[in-house]
N, C-alpha and C. Protein backbone atom coordinates (compact mmCIF):
# COMPACT_ATOMS: atom_id res chain seq x y z
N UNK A 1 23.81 -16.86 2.57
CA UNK A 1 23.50 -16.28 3.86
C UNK A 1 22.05 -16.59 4.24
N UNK A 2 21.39 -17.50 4.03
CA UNK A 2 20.42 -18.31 4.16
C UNK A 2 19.95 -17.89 6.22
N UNK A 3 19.11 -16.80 6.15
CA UNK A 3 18.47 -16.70 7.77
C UNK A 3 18.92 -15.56 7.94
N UNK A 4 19.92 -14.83 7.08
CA UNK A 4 20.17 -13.49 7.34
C UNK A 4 19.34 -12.49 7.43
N UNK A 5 19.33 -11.90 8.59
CA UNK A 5 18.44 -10.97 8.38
C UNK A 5 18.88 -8.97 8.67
N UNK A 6 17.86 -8.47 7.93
CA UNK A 6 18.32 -7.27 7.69
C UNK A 6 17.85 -6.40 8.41
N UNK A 7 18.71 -5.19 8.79
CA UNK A 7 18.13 -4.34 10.03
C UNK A 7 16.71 -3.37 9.28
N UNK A 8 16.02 -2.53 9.78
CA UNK A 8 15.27 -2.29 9.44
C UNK A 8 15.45 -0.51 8.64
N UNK A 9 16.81 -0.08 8.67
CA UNK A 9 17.31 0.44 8.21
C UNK A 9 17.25 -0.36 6.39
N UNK A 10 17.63 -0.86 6.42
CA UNK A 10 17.89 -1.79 4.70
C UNK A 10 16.69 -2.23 4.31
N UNK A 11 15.31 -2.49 5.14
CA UNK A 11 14.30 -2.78 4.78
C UNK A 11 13.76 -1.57 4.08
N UNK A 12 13.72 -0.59 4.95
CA UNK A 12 13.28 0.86 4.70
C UNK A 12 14.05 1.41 3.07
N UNK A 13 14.81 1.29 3.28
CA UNK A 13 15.92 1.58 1.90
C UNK A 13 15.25 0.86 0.75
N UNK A 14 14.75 -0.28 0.87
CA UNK A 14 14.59 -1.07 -0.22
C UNK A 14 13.28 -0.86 -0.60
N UNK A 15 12.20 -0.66 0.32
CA UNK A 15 10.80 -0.03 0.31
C UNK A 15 10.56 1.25 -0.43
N UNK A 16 11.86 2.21 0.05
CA UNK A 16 12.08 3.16 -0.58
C UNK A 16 12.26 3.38 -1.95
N UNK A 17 12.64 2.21 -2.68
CA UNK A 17 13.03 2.43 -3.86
C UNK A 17 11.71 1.83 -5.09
N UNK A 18 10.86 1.52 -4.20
CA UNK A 18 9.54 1.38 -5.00
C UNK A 18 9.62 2.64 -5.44
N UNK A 19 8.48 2.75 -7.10
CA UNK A 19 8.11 4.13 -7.31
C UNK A 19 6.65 4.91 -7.22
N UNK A 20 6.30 3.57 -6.66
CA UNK A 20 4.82 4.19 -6.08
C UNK A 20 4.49 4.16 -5.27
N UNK A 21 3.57 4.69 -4.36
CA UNK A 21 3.43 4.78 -2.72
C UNK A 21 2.99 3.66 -2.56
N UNK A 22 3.70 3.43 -1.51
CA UNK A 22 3.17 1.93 -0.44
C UNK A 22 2.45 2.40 0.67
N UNK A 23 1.48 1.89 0.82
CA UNK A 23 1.06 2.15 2.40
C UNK A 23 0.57 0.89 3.09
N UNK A 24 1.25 0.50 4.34
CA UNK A 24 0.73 -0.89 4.69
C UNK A 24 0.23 -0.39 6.20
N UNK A 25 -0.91 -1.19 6.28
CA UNK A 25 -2.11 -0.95 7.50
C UNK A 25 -2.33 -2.63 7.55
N UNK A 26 -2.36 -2.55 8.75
CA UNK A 26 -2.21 -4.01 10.05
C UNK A 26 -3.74 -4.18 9.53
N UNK A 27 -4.41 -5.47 10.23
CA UNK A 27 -5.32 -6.12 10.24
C UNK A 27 -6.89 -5.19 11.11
N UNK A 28 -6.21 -4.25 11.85
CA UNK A 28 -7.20 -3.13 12.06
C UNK A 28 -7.20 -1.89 11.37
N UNK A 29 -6.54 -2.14 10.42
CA UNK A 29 -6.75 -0.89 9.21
C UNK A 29 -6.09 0.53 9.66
N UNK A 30 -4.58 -0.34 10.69
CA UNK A 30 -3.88 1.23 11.23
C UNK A 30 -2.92 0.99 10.55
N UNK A 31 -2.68 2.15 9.67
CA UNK A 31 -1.56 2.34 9.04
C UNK A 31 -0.44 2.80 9.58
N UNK A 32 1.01 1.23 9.26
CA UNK A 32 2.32 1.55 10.20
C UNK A 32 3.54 1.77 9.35
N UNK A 33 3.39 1.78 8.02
CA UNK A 33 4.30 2.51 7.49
C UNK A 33 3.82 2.87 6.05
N UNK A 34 4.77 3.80 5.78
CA UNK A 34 4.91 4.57 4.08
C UNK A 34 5.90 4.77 3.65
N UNK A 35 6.05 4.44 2.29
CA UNK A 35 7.44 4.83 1.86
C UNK A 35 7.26 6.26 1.70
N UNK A 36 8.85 6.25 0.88
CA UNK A 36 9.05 8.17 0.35
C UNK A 36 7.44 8.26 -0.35
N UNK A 37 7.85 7.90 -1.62
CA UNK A 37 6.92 7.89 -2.57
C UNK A 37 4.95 8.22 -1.59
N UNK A 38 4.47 7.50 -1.11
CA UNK A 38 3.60 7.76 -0.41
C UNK A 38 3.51 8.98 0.51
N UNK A 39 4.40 9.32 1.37
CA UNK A 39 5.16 10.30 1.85
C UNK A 39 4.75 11.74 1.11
N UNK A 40 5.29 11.36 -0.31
CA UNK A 40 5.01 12.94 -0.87
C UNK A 40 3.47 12.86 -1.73
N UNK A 41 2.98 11.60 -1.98
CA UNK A 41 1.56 11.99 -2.04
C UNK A 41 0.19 12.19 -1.15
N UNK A 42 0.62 11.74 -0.20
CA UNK A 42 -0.14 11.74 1.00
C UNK A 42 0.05 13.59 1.95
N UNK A 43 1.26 13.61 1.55
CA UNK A 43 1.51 14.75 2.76
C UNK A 43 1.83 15.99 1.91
N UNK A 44 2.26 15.69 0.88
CA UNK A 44 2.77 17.43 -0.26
C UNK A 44 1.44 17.30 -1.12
N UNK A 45 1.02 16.43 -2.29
CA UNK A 45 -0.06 16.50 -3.00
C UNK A 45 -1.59 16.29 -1.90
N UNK A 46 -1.04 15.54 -1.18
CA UNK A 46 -2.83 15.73 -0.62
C UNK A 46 -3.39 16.29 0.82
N UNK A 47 -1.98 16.45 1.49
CA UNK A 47 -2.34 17.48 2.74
C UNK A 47 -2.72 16.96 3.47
N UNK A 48 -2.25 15.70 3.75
CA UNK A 48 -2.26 14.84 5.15
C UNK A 48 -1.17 15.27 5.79
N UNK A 49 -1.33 14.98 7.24
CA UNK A 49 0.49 14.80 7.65
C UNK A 49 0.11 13.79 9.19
N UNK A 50 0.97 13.13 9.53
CA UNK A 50 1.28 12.40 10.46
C UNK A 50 -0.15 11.25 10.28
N UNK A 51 0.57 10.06 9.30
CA UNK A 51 -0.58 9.00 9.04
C UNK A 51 -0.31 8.09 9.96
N UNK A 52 0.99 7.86 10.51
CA UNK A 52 1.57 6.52 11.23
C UNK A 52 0.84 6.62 12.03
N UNK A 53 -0.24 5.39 12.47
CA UNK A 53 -1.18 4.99 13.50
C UNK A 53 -1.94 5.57 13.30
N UNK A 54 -2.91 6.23 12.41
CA UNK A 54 -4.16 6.45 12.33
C UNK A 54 -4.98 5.43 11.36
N UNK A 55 -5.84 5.45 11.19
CA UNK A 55 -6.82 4.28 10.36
C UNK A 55 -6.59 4.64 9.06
N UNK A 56 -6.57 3.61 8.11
CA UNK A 56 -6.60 3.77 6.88
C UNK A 56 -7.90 5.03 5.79
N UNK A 57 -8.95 4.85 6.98
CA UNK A 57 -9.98 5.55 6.68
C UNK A 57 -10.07 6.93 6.52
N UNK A 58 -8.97 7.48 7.42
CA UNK A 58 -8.56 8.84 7.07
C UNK A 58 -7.93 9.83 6.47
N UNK A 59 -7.71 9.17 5.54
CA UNK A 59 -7.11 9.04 3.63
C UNK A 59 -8.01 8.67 2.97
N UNK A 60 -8.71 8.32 2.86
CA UNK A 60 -9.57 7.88 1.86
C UNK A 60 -11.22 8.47 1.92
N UNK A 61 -11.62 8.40 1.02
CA UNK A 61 -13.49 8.84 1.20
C UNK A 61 -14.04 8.20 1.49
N UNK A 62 -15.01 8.76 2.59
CA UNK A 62 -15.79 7.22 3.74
C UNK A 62 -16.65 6.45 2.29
N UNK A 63 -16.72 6.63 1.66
CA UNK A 63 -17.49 5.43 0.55
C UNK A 63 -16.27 4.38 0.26
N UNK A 64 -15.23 4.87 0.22
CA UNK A 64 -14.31 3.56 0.50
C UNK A 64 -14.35 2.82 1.53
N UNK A 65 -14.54 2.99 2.53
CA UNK A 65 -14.26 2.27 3.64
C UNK A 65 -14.99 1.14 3.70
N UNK A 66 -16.25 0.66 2.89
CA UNK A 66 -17.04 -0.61 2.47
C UNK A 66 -16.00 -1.21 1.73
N UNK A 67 -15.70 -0.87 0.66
CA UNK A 67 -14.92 -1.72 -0.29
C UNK A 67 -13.61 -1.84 0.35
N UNK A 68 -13.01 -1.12 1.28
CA UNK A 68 -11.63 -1.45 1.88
C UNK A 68 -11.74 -2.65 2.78
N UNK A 69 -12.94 -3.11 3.61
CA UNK A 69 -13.10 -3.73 4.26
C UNK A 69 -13.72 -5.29 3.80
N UNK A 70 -14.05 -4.94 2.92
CA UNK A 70 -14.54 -6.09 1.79
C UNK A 70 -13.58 -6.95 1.43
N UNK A 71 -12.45 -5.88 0.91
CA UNK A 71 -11.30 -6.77 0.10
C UNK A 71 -10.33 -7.11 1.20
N UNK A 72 -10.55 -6.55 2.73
CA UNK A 72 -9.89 -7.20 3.15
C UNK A 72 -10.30 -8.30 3.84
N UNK A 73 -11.51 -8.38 3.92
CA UNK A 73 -12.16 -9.80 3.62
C UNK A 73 -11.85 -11.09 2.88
N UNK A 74 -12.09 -10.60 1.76
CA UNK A 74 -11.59 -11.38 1.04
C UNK A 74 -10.15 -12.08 1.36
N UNK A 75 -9.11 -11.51 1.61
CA UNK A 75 -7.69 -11.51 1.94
C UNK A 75 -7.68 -12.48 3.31
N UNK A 76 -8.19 -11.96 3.95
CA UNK A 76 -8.50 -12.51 5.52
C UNK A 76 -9.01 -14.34 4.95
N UNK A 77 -10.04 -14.54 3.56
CA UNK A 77 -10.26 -15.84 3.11
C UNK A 77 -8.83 -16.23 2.68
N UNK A 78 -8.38 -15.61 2.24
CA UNK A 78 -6.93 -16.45 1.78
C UNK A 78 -6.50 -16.18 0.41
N UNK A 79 -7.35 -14.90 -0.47
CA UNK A 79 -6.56 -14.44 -1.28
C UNK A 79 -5.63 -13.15 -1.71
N UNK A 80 -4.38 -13.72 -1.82
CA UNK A 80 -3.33 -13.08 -2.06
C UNK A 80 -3.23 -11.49 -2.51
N UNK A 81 -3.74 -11.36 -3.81
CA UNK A 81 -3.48 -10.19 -4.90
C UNK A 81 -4.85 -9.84 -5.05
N UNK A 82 -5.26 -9.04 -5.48
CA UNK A 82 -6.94 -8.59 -5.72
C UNK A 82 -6.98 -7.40 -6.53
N UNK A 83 -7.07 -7.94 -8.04
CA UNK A 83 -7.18 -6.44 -9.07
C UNK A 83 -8.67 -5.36 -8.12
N UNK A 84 -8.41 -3.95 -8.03
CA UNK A 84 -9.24 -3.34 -7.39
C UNK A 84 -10.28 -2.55 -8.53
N UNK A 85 -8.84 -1.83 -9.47
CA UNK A 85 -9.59 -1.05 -9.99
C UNK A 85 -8.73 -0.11 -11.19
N UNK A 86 -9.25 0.50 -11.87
CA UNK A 86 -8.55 1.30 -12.63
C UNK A 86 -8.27 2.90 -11.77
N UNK A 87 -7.05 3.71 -11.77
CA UNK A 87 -6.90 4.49 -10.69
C UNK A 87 -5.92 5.37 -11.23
N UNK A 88 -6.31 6.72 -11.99
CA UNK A 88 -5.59 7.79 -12.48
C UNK A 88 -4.65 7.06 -13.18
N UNK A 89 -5.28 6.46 -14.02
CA UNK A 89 -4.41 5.85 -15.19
C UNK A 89 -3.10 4.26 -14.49
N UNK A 90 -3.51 3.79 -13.44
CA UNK A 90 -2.78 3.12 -13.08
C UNK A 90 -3.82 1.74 -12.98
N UNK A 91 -3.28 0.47 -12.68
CA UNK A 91 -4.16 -0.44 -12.09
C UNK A 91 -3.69 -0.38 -10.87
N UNK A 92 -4.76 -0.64 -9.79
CA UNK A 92 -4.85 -0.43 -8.70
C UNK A 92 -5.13 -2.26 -7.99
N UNK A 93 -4.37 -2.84 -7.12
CA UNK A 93 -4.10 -4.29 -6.48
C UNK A 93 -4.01 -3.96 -4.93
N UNK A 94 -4.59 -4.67 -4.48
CA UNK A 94 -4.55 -4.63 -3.00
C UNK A 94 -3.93 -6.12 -2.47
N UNK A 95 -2.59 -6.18 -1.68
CA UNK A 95 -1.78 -6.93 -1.63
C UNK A 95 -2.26 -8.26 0.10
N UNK A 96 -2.16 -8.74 0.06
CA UNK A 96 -2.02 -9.21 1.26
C UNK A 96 -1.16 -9.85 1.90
N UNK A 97 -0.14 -9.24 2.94
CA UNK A 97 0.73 -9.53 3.50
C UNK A 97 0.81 -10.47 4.93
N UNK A 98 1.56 -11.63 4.67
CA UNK A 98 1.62 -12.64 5.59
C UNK A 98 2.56 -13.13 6.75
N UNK A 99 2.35 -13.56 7.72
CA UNK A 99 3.79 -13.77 7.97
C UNK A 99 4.02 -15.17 7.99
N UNK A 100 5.33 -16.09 8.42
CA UNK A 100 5.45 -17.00 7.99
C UNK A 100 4.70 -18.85 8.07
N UNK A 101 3.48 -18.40 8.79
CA UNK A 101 2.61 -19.71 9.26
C UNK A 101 1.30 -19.14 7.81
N UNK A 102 1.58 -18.07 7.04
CA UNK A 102 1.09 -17.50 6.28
C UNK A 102 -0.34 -17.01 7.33
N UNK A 103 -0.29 -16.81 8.31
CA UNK A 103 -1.34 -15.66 8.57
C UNK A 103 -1.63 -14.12 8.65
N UNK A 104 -2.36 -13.74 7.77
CA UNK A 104 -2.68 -12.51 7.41
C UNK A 104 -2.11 -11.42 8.41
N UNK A 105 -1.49 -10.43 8.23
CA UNK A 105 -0.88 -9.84 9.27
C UNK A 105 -1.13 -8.23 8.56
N UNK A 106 -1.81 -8.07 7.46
CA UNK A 106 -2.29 -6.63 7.30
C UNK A 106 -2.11 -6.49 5.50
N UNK A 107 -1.88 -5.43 5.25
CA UNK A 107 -2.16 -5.10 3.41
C UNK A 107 -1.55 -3.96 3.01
N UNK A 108 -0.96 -4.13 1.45
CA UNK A 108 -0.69 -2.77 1.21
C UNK A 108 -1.61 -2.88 -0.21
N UNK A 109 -1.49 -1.38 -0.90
CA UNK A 109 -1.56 -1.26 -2.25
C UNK A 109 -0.37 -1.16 -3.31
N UNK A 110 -0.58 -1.91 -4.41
CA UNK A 110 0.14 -1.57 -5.46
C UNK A 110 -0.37 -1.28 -6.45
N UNK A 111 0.34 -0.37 -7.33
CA UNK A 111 0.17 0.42 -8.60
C UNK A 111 0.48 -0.44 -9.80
N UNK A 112 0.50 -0.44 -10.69
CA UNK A 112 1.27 -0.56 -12.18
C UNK A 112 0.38 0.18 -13.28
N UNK A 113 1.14 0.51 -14.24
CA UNK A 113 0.59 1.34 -15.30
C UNK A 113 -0.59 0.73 -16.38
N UNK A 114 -1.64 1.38 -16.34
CA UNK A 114 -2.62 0.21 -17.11
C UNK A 114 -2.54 0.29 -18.62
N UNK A 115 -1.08 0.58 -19.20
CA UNK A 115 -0.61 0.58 -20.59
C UNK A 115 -1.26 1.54 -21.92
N UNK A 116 -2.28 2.60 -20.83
CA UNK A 116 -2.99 3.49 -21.83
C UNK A 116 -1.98 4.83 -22.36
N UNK A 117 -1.15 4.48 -21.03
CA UNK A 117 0.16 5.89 -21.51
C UNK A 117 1.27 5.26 -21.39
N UNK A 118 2.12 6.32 -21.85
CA UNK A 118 3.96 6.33 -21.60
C UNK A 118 4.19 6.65 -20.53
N UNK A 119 3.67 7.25 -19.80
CA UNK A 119 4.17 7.83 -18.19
C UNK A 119 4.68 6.91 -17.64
N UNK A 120 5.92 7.13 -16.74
CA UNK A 120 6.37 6.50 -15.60
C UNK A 120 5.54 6.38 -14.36
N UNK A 121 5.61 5.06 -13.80
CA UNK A 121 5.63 5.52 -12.38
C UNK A 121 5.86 6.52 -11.66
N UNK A 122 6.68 6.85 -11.52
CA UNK A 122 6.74 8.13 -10.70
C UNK A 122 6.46 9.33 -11.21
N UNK A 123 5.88 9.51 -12.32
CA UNK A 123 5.28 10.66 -13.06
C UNK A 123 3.79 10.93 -12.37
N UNK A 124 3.07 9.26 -12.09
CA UNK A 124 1.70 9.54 -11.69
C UNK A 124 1.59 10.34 -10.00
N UNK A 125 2.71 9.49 -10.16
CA UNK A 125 2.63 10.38 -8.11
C UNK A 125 3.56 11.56 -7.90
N UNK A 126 4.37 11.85 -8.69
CA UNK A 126 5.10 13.70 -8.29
C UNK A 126 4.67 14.49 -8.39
């Protein structure tokens, strides 16, 4: 099925089944979607609510907002993946998402476990 494409219902579903929060913010740092997972750390553990279309900056501590803008610098040069940091026991990657002439079209974060524990994924964020 080569060109098939999927409604955005099945996109969402499949986003969903990450186990760590996604949050992807466009090239002006407005964040246009979240999965579940993000969902319940953003809005039950940290007492945000209604992120869709606000700046990435308003989640985070304004001392981030140098280094958020940095790495998306960097990204904006043309690289892909970017180890960030070590992050409540997780490694922390800032992704850069393209579309198909590969121009930068915005970023998410990803997690993985930085092998110091047994915890699951979804242990760090419930």
């Amino acid at each position: 099925m080569k060109g098939a494409m999927m409604d955005t219902k099945t996109y969402e579903a499949v986003l969903n089944t990450i186990p760590y929060p996604l949050v992807f913010a466009d090239n002006d740092h407005i964040i246009r979607y979240l999965n579940r997972p993000a969902e319940k750390w953003y809005y039950d553990k940290r007492g945000f609510s209604d992120l869709i279309g606000k700046s990435i900056f308003d989640c985070h501590k304004p001392a981030s907002e140098k280094e958020i803008r940095k790495l998306h610098n960097r990204l904006q040069q043309g690289e892909d993946e970017i180890f960030v940091r070590i992050f409540n026991g997780m490694r922390l990657f800032i992704i850069g998402v393209r579309d198909n002439d590969g121009n930068l079209i915005g970023y998410y974060e990803r997690f993985e476990p930085d092998g110091t524990t047994d915890k699951k994924i979804e242990e760090f964020f419930s």
